[in-house]
Structure formats: structure tokens, C-alpha cells
Protein backbone atom coordinates (compact mmCIF):
# COMPACT_ATOMS: atom_id res chain seq x y z
CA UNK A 1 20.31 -14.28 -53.01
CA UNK A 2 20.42 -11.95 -50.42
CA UNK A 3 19.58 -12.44 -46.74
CA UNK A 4 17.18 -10.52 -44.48
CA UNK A 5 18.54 -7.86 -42.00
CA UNK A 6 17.05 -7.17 -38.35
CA UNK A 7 15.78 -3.95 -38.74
CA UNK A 8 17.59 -2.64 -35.35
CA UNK A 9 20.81 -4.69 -36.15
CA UNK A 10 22.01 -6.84 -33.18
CA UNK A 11 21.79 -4.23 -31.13
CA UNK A 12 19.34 -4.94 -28.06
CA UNK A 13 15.79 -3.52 -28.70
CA UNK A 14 14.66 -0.73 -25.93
CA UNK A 15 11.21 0.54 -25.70
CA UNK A 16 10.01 3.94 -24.18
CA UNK A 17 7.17 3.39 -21.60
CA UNK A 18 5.18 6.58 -20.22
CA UNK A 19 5.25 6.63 -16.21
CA UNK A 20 2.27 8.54 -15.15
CA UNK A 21 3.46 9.94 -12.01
CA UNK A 22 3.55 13.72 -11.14
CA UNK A 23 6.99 16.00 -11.23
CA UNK A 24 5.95 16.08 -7.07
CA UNK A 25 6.69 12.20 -6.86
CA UNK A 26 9.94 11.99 -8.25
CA UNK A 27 11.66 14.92 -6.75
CA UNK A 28 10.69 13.63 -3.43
CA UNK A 29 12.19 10.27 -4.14
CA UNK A 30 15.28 11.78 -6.00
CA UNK A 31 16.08 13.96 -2.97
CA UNK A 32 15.52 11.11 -0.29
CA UNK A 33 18.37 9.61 -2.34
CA UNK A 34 20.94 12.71 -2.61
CA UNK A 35 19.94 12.90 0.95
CA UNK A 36 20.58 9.40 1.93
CA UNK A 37 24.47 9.35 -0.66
CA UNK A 38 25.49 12.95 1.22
CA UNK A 39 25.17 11.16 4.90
CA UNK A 40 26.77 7.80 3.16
CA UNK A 41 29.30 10.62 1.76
CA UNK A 42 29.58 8.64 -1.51
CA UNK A 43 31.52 9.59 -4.41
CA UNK A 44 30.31 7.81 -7.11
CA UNK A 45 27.46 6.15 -8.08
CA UNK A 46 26.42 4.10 -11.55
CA UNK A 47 23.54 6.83 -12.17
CA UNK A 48 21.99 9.98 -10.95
CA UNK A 49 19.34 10.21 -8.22
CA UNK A 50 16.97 11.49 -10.39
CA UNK A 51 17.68 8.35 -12.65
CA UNK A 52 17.66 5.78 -9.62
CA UNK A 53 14.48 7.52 -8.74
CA UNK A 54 12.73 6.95 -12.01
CA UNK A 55 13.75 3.29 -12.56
CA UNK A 56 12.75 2.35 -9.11
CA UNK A 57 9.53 4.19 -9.56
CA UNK A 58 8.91 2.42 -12.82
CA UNK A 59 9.21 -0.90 -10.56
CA UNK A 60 6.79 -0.18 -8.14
CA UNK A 61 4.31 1.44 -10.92
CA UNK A 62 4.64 -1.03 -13.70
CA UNK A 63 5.51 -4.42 -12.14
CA UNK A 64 8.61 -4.06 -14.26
CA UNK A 65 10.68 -7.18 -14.45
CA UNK A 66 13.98 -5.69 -12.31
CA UNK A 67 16.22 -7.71 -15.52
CA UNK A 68 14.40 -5.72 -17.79
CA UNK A 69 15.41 -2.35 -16.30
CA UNK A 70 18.58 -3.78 -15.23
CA UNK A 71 19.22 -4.71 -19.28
CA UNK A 72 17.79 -1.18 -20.52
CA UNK A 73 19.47 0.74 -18.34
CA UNK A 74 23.01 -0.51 -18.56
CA UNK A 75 23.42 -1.41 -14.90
CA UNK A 76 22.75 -5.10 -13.23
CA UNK A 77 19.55 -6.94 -12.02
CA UNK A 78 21.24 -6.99 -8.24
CA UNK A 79 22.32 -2.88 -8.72
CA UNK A 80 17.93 -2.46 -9.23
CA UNK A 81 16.95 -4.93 -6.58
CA UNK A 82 19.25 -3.28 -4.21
CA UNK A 83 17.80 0.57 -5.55
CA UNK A 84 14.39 -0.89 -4.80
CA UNK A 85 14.87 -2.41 -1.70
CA UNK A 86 17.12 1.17 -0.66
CA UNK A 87 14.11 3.54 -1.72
CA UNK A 88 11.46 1.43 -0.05
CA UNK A 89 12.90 1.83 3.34
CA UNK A 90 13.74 4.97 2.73
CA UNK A 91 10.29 6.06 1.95
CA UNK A 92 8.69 3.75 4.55
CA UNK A 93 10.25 5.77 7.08
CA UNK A 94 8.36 8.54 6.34
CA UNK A 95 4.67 6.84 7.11
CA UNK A 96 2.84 8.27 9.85
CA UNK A 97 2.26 6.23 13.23
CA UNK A 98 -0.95 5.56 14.66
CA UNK A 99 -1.11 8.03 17.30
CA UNK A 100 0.18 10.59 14.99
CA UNK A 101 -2.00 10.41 11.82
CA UNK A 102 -4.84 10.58 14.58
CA UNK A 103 -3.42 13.74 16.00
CA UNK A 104 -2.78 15.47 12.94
CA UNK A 105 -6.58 14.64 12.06
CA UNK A 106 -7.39 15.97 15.10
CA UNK A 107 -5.22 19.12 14.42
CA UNK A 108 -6.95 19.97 11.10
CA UNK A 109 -10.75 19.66 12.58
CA UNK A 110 -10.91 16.37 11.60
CA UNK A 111 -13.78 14.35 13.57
CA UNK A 112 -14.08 11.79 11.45
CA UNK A 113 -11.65 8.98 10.25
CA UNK A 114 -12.92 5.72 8.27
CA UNK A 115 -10.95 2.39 8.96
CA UNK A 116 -10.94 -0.86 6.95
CA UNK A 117 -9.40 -3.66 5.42
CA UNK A 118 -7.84 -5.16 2.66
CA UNK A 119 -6.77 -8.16 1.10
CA UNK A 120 -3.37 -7.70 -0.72
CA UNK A 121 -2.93 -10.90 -3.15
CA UNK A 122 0.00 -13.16 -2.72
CA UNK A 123 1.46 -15.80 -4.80
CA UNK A 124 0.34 -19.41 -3.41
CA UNK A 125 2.99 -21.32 -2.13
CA UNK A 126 3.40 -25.03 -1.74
CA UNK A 127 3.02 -27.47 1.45
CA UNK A 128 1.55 -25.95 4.68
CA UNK A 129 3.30 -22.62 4.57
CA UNK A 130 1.03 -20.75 2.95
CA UNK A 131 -2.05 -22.31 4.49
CA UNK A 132 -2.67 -19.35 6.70
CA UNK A 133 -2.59 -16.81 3.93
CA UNK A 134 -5.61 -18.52 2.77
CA UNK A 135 -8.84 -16.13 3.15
CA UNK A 136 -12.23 -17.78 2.94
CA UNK A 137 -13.47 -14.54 2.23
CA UNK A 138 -11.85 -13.54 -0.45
CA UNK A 139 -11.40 -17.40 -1.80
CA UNK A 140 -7.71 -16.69 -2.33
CA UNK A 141 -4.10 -16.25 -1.22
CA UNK A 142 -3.36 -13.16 0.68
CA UNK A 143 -2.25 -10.77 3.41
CA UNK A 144 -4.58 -8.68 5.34
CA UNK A 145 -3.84 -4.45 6.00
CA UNK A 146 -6.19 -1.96 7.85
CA UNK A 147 -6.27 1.26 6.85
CA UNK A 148 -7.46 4.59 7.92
CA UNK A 149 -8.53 6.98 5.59
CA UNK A 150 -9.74 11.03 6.38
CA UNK A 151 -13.76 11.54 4.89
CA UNK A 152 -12.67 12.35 1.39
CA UNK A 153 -10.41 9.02 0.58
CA UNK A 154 -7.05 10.52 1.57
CA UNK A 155 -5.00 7.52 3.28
CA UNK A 156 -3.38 8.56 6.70
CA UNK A 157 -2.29 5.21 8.49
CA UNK A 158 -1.53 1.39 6.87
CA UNK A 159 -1.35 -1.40 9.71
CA UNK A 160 1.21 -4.24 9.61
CA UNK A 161 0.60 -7.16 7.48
CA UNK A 162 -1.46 -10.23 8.70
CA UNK A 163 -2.02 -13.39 7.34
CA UNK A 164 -5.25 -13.20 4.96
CA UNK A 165 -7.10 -16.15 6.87
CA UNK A 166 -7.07 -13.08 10.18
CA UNK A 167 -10.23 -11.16 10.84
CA UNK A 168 -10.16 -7.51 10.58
CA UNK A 169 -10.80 -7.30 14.76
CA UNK A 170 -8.09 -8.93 15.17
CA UNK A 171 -5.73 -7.39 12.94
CA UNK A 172 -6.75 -4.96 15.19
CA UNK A 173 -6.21 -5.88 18.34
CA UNK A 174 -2.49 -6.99 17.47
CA UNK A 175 -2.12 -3.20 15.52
CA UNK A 176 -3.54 -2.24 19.21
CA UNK A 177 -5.71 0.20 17.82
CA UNK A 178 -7.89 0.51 21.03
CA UNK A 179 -5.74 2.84 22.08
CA UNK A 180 -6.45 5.12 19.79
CA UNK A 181 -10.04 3.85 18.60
CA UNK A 182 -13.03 1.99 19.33
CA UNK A 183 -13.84 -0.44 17.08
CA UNK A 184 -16.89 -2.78 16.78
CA UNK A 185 -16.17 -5.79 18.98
CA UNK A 186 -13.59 -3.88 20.43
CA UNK A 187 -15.44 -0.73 22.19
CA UNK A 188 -15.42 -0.14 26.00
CA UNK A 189 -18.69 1.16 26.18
CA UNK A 190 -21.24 0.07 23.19
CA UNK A 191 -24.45 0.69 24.89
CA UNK A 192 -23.92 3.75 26.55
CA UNK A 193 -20.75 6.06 24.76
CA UNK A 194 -20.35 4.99 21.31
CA UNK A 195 -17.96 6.64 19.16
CA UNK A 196 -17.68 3.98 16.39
CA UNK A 197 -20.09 3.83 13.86
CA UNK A 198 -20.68 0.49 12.52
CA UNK A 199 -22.80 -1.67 10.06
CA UNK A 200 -25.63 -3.64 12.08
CA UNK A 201 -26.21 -7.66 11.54
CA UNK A 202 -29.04 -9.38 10.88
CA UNK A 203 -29.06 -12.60 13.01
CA UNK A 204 -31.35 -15.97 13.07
CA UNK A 205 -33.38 -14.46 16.18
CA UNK A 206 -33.40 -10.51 14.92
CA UNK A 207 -33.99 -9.05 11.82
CA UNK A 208 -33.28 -5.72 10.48
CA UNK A 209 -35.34 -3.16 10.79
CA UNK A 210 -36.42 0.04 8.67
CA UNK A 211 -34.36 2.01 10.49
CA UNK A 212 -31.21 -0.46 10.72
CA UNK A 213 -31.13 -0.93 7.33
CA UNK A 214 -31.04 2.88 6.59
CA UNK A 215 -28.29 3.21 8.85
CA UNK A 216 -26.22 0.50 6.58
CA UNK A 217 -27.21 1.83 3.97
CA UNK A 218 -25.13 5.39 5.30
CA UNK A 219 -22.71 3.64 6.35
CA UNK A 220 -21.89 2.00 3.22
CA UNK A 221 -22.26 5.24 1.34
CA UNK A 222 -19.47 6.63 3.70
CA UNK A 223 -17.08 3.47 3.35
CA UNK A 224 -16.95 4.39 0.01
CA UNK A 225 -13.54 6.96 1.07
CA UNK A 226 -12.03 4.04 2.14
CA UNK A 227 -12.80 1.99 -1.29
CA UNK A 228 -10.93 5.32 -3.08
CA UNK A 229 -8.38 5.28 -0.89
CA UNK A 230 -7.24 1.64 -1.41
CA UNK A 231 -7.82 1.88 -5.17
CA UNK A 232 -5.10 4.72 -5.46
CA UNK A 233 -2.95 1.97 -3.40
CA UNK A 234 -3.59 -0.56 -5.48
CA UNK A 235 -2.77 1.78 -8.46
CA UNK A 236 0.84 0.58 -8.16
CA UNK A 237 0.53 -2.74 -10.01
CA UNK A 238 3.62 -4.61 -8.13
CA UNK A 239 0.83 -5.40 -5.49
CA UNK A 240 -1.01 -7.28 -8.53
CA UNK A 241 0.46 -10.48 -6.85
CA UNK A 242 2.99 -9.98 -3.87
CA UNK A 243 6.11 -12.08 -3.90
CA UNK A 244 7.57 -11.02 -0.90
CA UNK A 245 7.23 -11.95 3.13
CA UNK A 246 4.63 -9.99 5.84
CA UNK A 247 7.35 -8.14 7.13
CA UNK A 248 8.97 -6.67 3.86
CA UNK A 249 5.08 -6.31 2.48
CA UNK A 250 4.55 -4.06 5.53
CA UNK A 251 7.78 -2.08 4.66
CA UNK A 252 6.38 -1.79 0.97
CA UNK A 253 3.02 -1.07 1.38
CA UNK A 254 4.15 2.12 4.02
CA UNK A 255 7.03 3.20 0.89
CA UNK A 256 3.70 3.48 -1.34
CA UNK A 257 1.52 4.96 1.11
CA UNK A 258 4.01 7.68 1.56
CA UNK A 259 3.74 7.31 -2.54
CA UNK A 260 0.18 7.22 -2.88
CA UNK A 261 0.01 10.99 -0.58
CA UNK A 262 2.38 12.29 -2.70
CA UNK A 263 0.05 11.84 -6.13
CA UNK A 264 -3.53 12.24 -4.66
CA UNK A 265 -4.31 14.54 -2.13
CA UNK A 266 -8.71 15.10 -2.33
């Protein structure tokens, strides 16, 4: 009687998995890292940049378990946390401030910029910890961003994190945007110079009328860029469910706007 063979012998099993990013993308990562080991003057390393590049890529793309890469890549779990955690900051340092994004806009032509916000998902947490993450908008756990995005969906600017139960005003006020905007709630002069365009509100003593609710209706048409925008964001799935603090989900989410530029420029 003879007894059944794995077909791949006891050899671990590794699987190819595509990662749809452009040629752009990963040369840009790769040479952050050559650029980073030259100053670090470091002789040896346990793979290429070009490698460290794609695995950390595949991370941030894929939600890849980091002992999964570790395991099919012949290197340790703590060798790929410490790639990711090298490449984020490296690329995070490359996101545009406030006052610059607005005065390269400004630079091109641009007269226009669209902000709003989103609600990243976090993992709940037990006890009161996690209580303020709680939006009662979005019914679930979270942290709040602003973004600004040009008229065609192209992201220029990513605030810090903020709890999810914060409003977007004052996400605002504590990413002191005045200074460089005037947002509803917010805007020095409503009634006689404004330069933000907003939504109107119905309210119990006024209604809407004709004209208001055309004016929404533009509005909404034109907040549509910023919908774009944060879908290409989203597009890297390890922000299905963050597992990380506000102030390394601020350092992330800047590494994958710098990301999210590099793929999709409208």
C-alpha cells in the first residue's frame, strides 16, 4: 500500500500575486531607499532596494500579513515591519504643507481647490479608549482626515488625524486652515467677501428655496473631485481597518498620498 505524496514536497508553498502599481511607483520608492543606505553608508543589506521596495509596496497595497512576506521572502517578520515603518517616513516626508500645496495651486492658475473629509476605519478597542474614535455619523470606529483636492480629483494636502467623533470645522481649526482658507463656520467675512463656496441648510424656521437647492445641487456635482480623490486613497487596502495610533496614521496616510500622486495624476 502506498502512501500519498504532497504534491510540492515539504517544501513551503509560495504563491505569485500581481501588484498593480506603475514602473513610476517603484523606482521612486527604490531610489528613496538607495538614497536613504548611501547617507547611512551601509554595506550590506538582506535584499536590494528595488526588492525592499516591492515587498513594502505589496504591504501597503494588499494588506499583506508582514509574516507572510517575511516567510516568502526569506527574511524575518521584524526585518518587514522595520522596511515598512523605514519607507513610510521616508515617503511621508515628501507630502506637501499647507501653505505650499496652496501656492503651487496658485502657481499653475489654479483658483479653485475642493476640501473635505474622511472617515478612515479603525479597529474598535476595548474600555473607554476608543470611545472618542466613535463617529455618530458614520456609526463606526474611526479617525477623521481633511483633504484638499485640485478640480479634477488630484489630492494636494492630507490634514493630521483626529478622532472620528471630531467635526470637520474643527479638524479644521486645529489643522489651522484659516490661514490659508475660509471655511464655512470659519470665514471672516460671510455676508459681504465670500470666497468659500458651501452647501446651504435647511432649518426648522427656513426652508430651501429654488434657487438654494440648485446651488447644492452644483455643489455636490463639484464635491465629486474630492470623492475621486479619496477613492484612489483608499485604493491601498491596509486602510481597510487601521491598526495603528493618530500619530503614525498621519505619517501613513502622507507616505500614500505621496503614493497615490505618483499613480494618478488627472
Amino acid at each position: 500500500m502506498s502512501k500519498n505524496q504532497p504534491a510540492e514536497g515539504t517544501q513551503d508553498v509560495v504563491y505569485q500575486v500581481r501588484l498593480p502599481l506603475s514602473k513610476r511607483t517603484i523606482d521612486l520608492v527604490a531610489d528613496l531607499i538607495r538614497q536613504r543606505r548611501n547617507r547611512m553608508r551601509s554595506v550590506w543589506r538582506k535584499a536590494e532596494p528595488g526588492k525592499q521596495a516591492v515587498i513594502v509596496l505589496a504591504v501597503l497595497r494588499h494588506d499583506q500579513r508582514l509574516a507572510d512576506m517575511a516567510g516568502g521572502n526569506g527574511v524575518g517578520e521584524s526585518t518587514v515591519r522595520r522596511w515598512v515603518k523605514e519607507v513610510v517616513k521616508l515617503l511621508a516626508a515628501r507630502a506637501p504643507r499647507l501653505d505650499r500645496a496652496c501656492k503651487k495651486i496658485a502657481r499653475g492658475g489654479g483658483v479653485v481647490v475642493l476640501l473635505d473629509g474622511t472617515l478612515i476605519r479603525t479597529h474598535r478597542r476595548t474600555g473607554k479608549d476608543d470611545r472618542k474614535n466613535y463617529s455618530g455619523k458614520h456609526k463606526a470606529h474611526g479617525l477623521l482626515f481633511l483633504a484638499l483636492t485640485d478640480e479634477k480629483g488630484n489630492l494636494i494636502w492630507i490634514s493630521a488625524a483626529k478622532p472620528g467623533r471630531s467635526s470637520e470645522i474643527t479638524t479644521a481649526r486645529h489643522n489651522k486652515i484659516t490661514g490659508h482658507l475660509r471655511f464655512v463656520g470659519l470665514d471672516d467675512q460671510p455676508d459681504d467677501d465670500p470666497v468659500i463656496i458651501t452647501g446651504r441648510k435647511a432649518t426648522r424656521n427656513h426652508k430651501l428655496t429654488a434657487a438654494e437647492k440648485e446651488a447644492n445641487r452644483l455643489v455636490s456635482r463639484e464635491r465629486a473631485a474630492n470623492e475621486h480623490g479619496f477613492a484612489n486613497l483608499k485604493s491601498w487596502r491596509i486602510l481597510t481597518k487601521l491598526r495603528t495610533d493618530t500619530r503614525q496614521a498621519t505619517t501613513l496616510l502622507r507616505a500614500l498620498l505621496v503614493l497615490t500622486n505618483s499613480e494618478v495624476q488627472r
